[in-house]
N, C-alpha and C. Protein backbone atom coordinates (compact mmCIF):
# COMPACT_ATOMS: atom_id res chain seq x y z
N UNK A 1 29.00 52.60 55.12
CA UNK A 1 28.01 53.28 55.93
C UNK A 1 26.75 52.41 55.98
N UNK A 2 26.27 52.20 56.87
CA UNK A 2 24.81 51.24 57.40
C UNK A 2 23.75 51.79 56.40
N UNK A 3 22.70 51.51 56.31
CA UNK A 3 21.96 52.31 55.46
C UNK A 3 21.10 53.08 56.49
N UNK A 4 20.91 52.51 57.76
CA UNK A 4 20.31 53.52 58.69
C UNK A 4 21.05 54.61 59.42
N UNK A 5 21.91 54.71 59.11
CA UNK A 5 22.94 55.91 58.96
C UNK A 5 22.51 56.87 57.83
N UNK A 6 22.15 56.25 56.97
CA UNK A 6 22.65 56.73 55.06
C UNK A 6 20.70 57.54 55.52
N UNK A 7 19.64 56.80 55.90
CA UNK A 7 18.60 57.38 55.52
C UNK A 7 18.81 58.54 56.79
N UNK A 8 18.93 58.47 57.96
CA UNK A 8 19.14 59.84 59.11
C UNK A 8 20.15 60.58 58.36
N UNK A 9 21.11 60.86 57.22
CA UNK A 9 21.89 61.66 56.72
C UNK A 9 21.05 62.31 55.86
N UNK A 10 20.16 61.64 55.03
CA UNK A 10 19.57 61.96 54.40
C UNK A 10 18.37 62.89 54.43
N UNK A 11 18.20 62.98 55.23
CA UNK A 11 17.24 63.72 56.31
C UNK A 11 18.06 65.29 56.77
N UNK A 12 18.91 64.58 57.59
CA UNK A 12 19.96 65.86 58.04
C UNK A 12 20.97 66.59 57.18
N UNK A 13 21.01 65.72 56.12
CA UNK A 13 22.28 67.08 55.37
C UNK A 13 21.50 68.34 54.84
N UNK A 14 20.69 68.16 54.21
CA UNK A 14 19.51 69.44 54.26
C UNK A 14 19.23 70.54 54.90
N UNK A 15 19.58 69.74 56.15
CA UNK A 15 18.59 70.88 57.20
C UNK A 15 19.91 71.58 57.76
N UNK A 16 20.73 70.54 57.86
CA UNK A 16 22.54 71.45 58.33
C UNK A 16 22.46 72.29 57.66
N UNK A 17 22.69 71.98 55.90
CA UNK A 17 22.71 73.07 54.55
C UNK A 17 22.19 74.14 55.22
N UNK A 18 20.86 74.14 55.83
CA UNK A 18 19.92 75.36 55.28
C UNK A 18 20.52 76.21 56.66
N UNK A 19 21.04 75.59 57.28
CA UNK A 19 21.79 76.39 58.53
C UNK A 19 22.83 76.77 57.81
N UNK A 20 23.82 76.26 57.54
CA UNK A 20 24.80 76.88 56.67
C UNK A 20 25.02 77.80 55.94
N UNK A 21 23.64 77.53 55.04
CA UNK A 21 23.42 78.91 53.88
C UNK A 21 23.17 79.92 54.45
N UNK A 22 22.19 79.80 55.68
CA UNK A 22 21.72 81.03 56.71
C UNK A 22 22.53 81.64 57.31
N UNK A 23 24.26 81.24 57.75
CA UNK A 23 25.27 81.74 58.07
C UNK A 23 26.03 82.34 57.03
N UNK A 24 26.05 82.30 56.00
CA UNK A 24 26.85 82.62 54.82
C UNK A 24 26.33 83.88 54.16
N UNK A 25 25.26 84.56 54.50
CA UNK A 25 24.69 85.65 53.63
C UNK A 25 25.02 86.61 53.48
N UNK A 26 26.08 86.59 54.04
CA UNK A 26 26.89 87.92 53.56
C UNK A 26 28.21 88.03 52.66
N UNK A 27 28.19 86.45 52.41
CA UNK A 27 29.13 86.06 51.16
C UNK A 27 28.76 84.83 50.32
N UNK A 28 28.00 85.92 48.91
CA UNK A 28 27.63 84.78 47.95
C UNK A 28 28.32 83.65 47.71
N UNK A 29 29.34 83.77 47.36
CA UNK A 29 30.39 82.62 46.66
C UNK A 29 30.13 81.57 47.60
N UNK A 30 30.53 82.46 49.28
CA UNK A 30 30.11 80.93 50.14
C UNK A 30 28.99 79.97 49.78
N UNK A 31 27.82 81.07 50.09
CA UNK A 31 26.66 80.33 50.50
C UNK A 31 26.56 79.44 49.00
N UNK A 32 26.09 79.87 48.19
CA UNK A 32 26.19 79.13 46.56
C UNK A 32 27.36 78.22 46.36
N UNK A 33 28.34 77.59 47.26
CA UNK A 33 29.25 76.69 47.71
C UNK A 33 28.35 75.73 48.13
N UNK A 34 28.24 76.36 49.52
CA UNK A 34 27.42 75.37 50.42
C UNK A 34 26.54 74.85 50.05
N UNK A 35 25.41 75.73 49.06
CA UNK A 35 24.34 75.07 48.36
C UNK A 35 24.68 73.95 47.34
N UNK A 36 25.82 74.04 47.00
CA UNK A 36 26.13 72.84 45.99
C UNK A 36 26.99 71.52 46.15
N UNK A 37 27.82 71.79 47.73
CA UNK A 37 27.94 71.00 48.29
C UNK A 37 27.09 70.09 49.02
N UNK A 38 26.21 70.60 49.69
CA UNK A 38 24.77 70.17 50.33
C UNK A 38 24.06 69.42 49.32
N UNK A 39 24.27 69.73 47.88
CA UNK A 39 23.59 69.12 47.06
C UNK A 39 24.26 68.21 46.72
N UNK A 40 25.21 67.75 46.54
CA UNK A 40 26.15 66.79 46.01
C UNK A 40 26.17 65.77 47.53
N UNK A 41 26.44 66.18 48.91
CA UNK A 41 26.75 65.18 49.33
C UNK A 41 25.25 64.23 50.02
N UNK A 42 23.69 65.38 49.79
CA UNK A 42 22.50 64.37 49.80
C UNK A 42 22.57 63.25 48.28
N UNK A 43 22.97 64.11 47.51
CA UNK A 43 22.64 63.02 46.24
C UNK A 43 23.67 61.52 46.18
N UNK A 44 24.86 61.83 47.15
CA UNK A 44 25.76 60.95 47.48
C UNK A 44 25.15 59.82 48.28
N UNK A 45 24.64 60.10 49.12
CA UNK A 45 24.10 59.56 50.66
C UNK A 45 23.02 58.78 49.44
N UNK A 46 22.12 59.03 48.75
CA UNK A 46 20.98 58.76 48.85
C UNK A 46 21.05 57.47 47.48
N UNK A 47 22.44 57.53 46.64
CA UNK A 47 23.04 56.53 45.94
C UNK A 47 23.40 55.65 46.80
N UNK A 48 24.19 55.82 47.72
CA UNK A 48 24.61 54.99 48.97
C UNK A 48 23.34 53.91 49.09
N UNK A 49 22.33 54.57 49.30
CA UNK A 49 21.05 53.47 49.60
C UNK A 49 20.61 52.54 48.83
N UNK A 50 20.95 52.73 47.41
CA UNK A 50 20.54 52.54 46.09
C UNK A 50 21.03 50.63 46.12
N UNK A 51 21.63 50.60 46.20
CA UNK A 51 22.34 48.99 46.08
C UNK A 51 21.53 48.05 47.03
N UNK A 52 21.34 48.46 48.38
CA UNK A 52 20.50 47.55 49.28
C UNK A 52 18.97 47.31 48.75
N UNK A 53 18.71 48.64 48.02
CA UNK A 53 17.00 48.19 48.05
C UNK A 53 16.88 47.85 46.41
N UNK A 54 17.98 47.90 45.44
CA UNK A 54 17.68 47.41 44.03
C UNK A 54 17.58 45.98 44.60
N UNK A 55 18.76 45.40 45.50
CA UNK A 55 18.97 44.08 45.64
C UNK A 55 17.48 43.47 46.29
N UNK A 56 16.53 44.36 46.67
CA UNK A 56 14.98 43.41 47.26
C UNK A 56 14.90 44.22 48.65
N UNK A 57 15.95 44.77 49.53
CA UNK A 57 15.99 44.82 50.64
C UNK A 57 15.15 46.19 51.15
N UNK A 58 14.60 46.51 52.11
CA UNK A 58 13.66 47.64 52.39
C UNK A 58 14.46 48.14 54.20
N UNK A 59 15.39 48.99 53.58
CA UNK A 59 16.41 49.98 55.04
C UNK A 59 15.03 50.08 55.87
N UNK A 60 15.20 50.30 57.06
CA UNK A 60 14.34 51.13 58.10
C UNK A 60 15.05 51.65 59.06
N UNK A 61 14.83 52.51 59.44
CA UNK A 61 15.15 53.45 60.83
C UNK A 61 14.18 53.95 61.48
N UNK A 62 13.97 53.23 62.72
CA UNK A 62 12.59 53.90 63.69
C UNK A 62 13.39 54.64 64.45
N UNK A 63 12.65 55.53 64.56
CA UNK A 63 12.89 56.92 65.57
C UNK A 63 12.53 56.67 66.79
N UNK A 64 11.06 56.43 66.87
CA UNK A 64 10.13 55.91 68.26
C UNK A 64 9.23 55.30 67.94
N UNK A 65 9.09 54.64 69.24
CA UNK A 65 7.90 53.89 69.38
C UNK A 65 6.93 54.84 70.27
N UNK A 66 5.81 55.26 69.58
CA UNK A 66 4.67 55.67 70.31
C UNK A 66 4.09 55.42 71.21
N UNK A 67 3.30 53.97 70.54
CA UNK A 67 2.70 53.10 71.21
C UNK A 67 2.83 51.78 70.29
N UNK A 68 2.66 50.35 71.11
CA UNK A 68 3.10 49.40 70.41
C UNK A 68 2.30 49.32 69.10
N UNK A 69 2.96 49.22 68.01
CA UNK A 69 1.97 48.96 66.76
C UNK A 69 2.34 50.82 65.98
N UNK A 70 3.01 51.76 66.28
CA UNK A 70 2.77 52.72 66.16
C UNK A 70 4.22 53.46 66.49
N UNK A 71 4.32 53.17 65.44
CA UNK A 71 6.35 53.79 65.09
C UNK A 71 6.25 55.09 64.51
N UNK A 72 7.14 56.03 64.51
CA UNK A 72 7.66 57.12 63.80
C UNK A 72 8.79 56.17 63.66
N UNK A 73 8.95 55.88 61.75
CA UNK A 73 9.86 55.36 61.38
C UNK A 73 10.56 55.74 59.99
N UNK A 74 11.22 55.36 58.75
CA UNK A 74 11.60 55.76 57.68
C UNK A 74 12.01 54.48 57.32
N UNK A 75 11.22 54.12 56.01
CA UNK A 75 11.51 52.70 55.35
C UNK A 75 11.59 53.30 53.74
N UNK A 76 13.21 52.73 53.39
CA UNK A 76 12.91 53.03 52.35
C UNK A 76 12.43 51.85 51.08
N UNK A 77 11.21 52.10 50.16
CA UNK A 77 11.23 51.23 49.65
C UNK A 77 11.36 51.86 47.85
N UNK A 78 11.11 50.51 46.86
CA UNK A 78 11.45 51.11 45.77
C UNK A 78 11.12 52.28 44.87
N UNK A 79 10.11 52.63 45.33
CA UNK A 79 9.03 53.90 44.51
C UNK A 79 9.22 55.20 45.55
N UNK A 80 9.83 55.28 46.70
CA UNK A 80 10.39 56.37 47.64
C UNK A 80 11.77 56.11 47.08
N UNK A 81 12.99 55.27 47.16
CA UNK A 81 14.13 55.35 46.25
C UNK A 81 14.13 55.70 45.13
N UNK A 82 13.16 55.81 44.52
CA UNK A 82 13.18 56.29 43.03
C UNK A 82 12.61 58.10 43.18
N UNK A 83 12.28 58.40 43.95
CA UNK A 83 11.60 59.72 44.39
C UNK A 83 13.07 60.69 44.61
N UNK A 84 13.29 59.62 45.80
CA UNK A 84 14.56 60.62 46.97
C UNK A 84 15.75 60.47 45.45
N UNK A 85 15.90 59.75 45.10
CA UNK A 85 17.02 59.86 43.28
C UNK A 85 16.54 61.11 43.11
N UNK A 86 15.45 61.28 42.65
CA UNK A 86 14.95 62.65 41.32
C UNK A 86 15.08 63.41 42.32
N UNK A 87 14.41 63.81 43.03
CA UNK A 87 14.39 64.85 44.41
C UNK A 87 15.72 65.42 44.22
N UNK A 88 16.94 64.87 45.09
CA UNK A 88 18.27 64.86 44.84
C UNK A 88 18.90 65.35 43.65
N UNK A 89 18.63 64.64 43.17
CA UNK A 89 19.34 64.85 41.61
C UNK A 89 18.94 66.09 41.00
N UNK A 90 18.12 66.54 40.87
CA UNK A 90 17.03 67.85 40.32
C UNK A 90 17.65 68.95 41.45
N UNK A 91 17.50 68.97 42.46
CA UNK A 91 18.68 69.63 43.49
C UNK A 91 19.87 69.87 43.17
N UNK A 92 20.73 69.38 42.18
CA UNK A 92 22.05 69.62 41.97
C UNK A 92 21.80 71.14 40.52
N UNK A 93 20.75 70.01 39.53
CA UNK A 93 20.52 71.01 38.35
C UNK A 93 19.72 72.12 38.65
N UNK A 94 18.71 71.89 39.66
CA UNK A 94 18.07 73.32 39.85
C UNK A 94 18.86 74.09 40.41
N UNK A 95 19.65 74.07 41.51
CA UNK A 95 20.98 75.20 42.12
C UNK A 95 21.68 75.64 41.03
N UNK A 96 22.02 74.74 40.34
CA UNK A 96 22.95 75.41 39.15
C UNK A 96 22.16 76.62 38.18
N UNK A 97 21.05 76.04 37.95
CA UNK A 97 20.40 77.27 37.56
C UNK A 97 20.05 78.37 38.23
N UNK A 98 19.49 77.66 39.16
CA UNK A 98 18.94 79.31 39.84
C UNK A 98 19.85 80.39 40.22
N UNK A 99 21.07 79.87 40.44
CA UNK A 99 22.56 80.66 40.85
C UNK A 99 22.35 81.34 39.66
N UNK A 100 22.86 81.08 39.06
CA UNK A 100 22.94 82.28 37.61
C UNK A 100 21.85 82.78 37.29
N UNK A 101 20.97 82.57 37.00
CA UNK A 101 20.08 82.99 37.32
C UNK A 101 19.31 84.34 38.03
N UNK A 102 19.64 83.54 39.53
CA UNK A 102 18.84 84.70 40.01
C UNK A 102 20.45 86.15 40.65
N UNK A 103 21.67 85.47 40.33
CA UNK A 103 22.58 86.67 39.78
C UNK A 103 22.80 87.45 38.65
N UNK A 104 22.19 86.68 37.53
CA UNK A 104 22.03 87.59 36.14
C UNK A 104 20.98 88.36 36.64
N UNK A 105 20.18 88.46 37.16
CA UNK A 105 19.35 89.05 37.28
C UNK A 105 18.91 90.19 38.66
N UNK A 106 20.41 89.51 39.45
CA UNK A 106 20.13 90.66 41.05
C UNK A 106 18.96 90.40 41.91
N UNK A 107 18.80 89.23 42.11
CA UNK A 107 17.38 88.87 42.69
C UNK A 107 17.43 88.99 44.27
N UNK A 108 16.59 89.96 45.27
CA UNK A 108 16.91 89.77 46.54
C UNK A 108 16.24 88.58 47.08
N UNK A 109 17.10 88.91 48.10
CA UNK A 109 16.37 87.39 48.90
C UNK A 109 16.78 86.17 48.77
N UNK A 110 17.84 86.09 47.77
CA UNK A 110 18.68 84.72 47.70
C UNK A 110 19.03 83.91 48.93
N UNK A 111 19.62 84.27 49.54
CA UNK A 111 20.00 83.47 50.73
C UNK A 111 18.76 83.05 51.03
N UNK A 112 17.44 83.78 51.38
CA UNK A 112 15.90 83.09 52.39
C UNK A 112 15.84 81.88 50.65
N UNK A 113 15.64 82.28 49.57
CA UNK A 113 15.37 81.06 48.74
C UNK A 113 16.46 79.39 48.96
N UNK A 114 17.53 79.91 48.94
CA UNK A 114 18.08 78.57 48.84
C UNK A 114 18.07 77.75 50.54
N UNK A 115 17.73 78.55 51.39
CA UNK A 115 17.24 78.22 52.80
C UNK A 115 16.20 77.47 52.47
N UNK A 116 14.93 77.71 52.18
CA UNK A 116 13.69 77.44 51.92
C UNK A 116 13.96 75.65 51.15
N UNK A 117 14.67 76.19 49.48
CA UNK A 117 14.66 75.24 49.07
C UNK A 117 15.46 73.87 50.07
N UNK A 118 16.43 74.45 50.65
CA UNK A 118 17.26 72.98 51.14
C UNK A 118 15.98 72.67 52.44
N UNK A 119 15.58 73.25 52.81
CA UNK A 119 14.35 72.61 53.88
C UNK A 119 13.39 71.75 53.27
N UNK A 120 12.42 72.06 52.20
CA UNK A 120 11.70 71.65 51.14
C UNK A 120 12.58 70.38 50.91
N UNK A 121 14.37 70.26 50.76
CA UNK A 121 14.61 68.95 50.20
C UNK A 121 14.80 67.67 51.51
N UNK A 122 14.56 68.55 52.29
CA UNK A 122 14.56 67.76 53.64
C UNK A 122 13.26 66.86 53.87
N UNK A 123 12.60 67.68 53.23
CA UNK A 123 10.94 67.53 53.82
C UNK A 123 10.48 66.08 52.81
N UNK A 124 11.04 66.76 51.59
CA UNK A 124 10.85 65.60 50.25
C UNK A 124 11.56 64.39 50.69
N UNK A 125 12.65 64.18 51.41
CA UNK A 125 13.26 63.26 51.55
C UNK A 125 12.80 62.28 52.93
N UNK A 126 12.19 63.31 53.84
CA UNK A 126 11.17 62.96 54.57
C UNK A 126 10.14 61.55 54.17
N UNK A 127 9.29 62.63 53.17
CA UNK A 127 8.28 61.58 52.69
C UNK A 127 9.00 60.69 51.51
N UNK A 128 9.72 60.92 50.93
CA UNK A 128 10.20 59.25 50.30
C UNK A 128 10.63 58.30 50.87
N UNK A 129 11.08 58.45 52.01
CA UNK A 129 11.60 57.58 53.09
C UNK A 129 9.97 57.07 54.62
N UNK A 130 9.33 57.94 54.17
CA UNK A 130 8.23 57.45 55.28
C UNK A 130 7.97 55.86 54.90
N UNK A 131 7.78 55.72 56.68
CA UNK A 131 7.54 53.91 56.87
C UNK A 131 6.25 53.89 56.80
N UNK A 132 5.12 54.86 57.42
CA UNK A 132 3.96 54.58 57.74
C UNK A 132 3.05 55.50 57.47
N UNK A 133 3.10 56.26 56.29
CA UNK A 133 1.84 57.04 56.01
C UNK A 133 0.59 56.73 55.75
């Protein structure tokens, strides 16, 4: 996979998720599936990247050009690769908890939380990957 593939996945498996989970609310097992699949295959994608930029290299994917000099773009470099890792990764262990969790405990509103959260990991993955803040 290109890595400018790997960072637009990275971006989008999130936000699919949080559509996903939003379809599923009327069957836990699903949605708490989906949430942990969603979590496993951003943390996949975002290892994927891991090899090009240990080796020196800095992925980019521009979206648009604004105006010349003035990109909406996503560069990933080493201190955003080290972000979008933890981000990710903390995503796998926090679902695992909060599932039990907030079922030991009957918590409403599950489905709007793990919505929320997979948007939030979209957003995080957003800014570890920004070219030009």
């Amino acid at each position: 996979m290109s890595p400018e593939i790997a960072i637009a996945l990275s971006i989008i498996i999130p936000l699919v998720g949080a559509v996903l989970i939003g379809l599923c609310d009327r069957w836990p097992d699903l949605r708490e599936t989906v949430t942990m699949v969603t979590a496993g295959a951003l943390f996949a994608v975002v290892v994927m990247i891991l090899p090009q930029v240990a080796a020196g290299g800095r992925p980019e994917l521009v979206l648009l050009e604004l105006f010349p000099g003035l990109d909406i773009k996503f560069t990933v470099e080493p201190l955003g690769m080290l972000f979008a890792l933890i981000a990710s990764g903390l995503w796998i262990v926090t679902s695992i908890y909060s599932i039990g969790y907030m079922r030991g405990h009957e918590e409403e509103n599950q489905t709007r939380f793990y919505v929320c959260f997979a948007i939030a990991l979209a957003a995080a993955m957003g800014v570890a990957h920004s070219g030009n803040m």
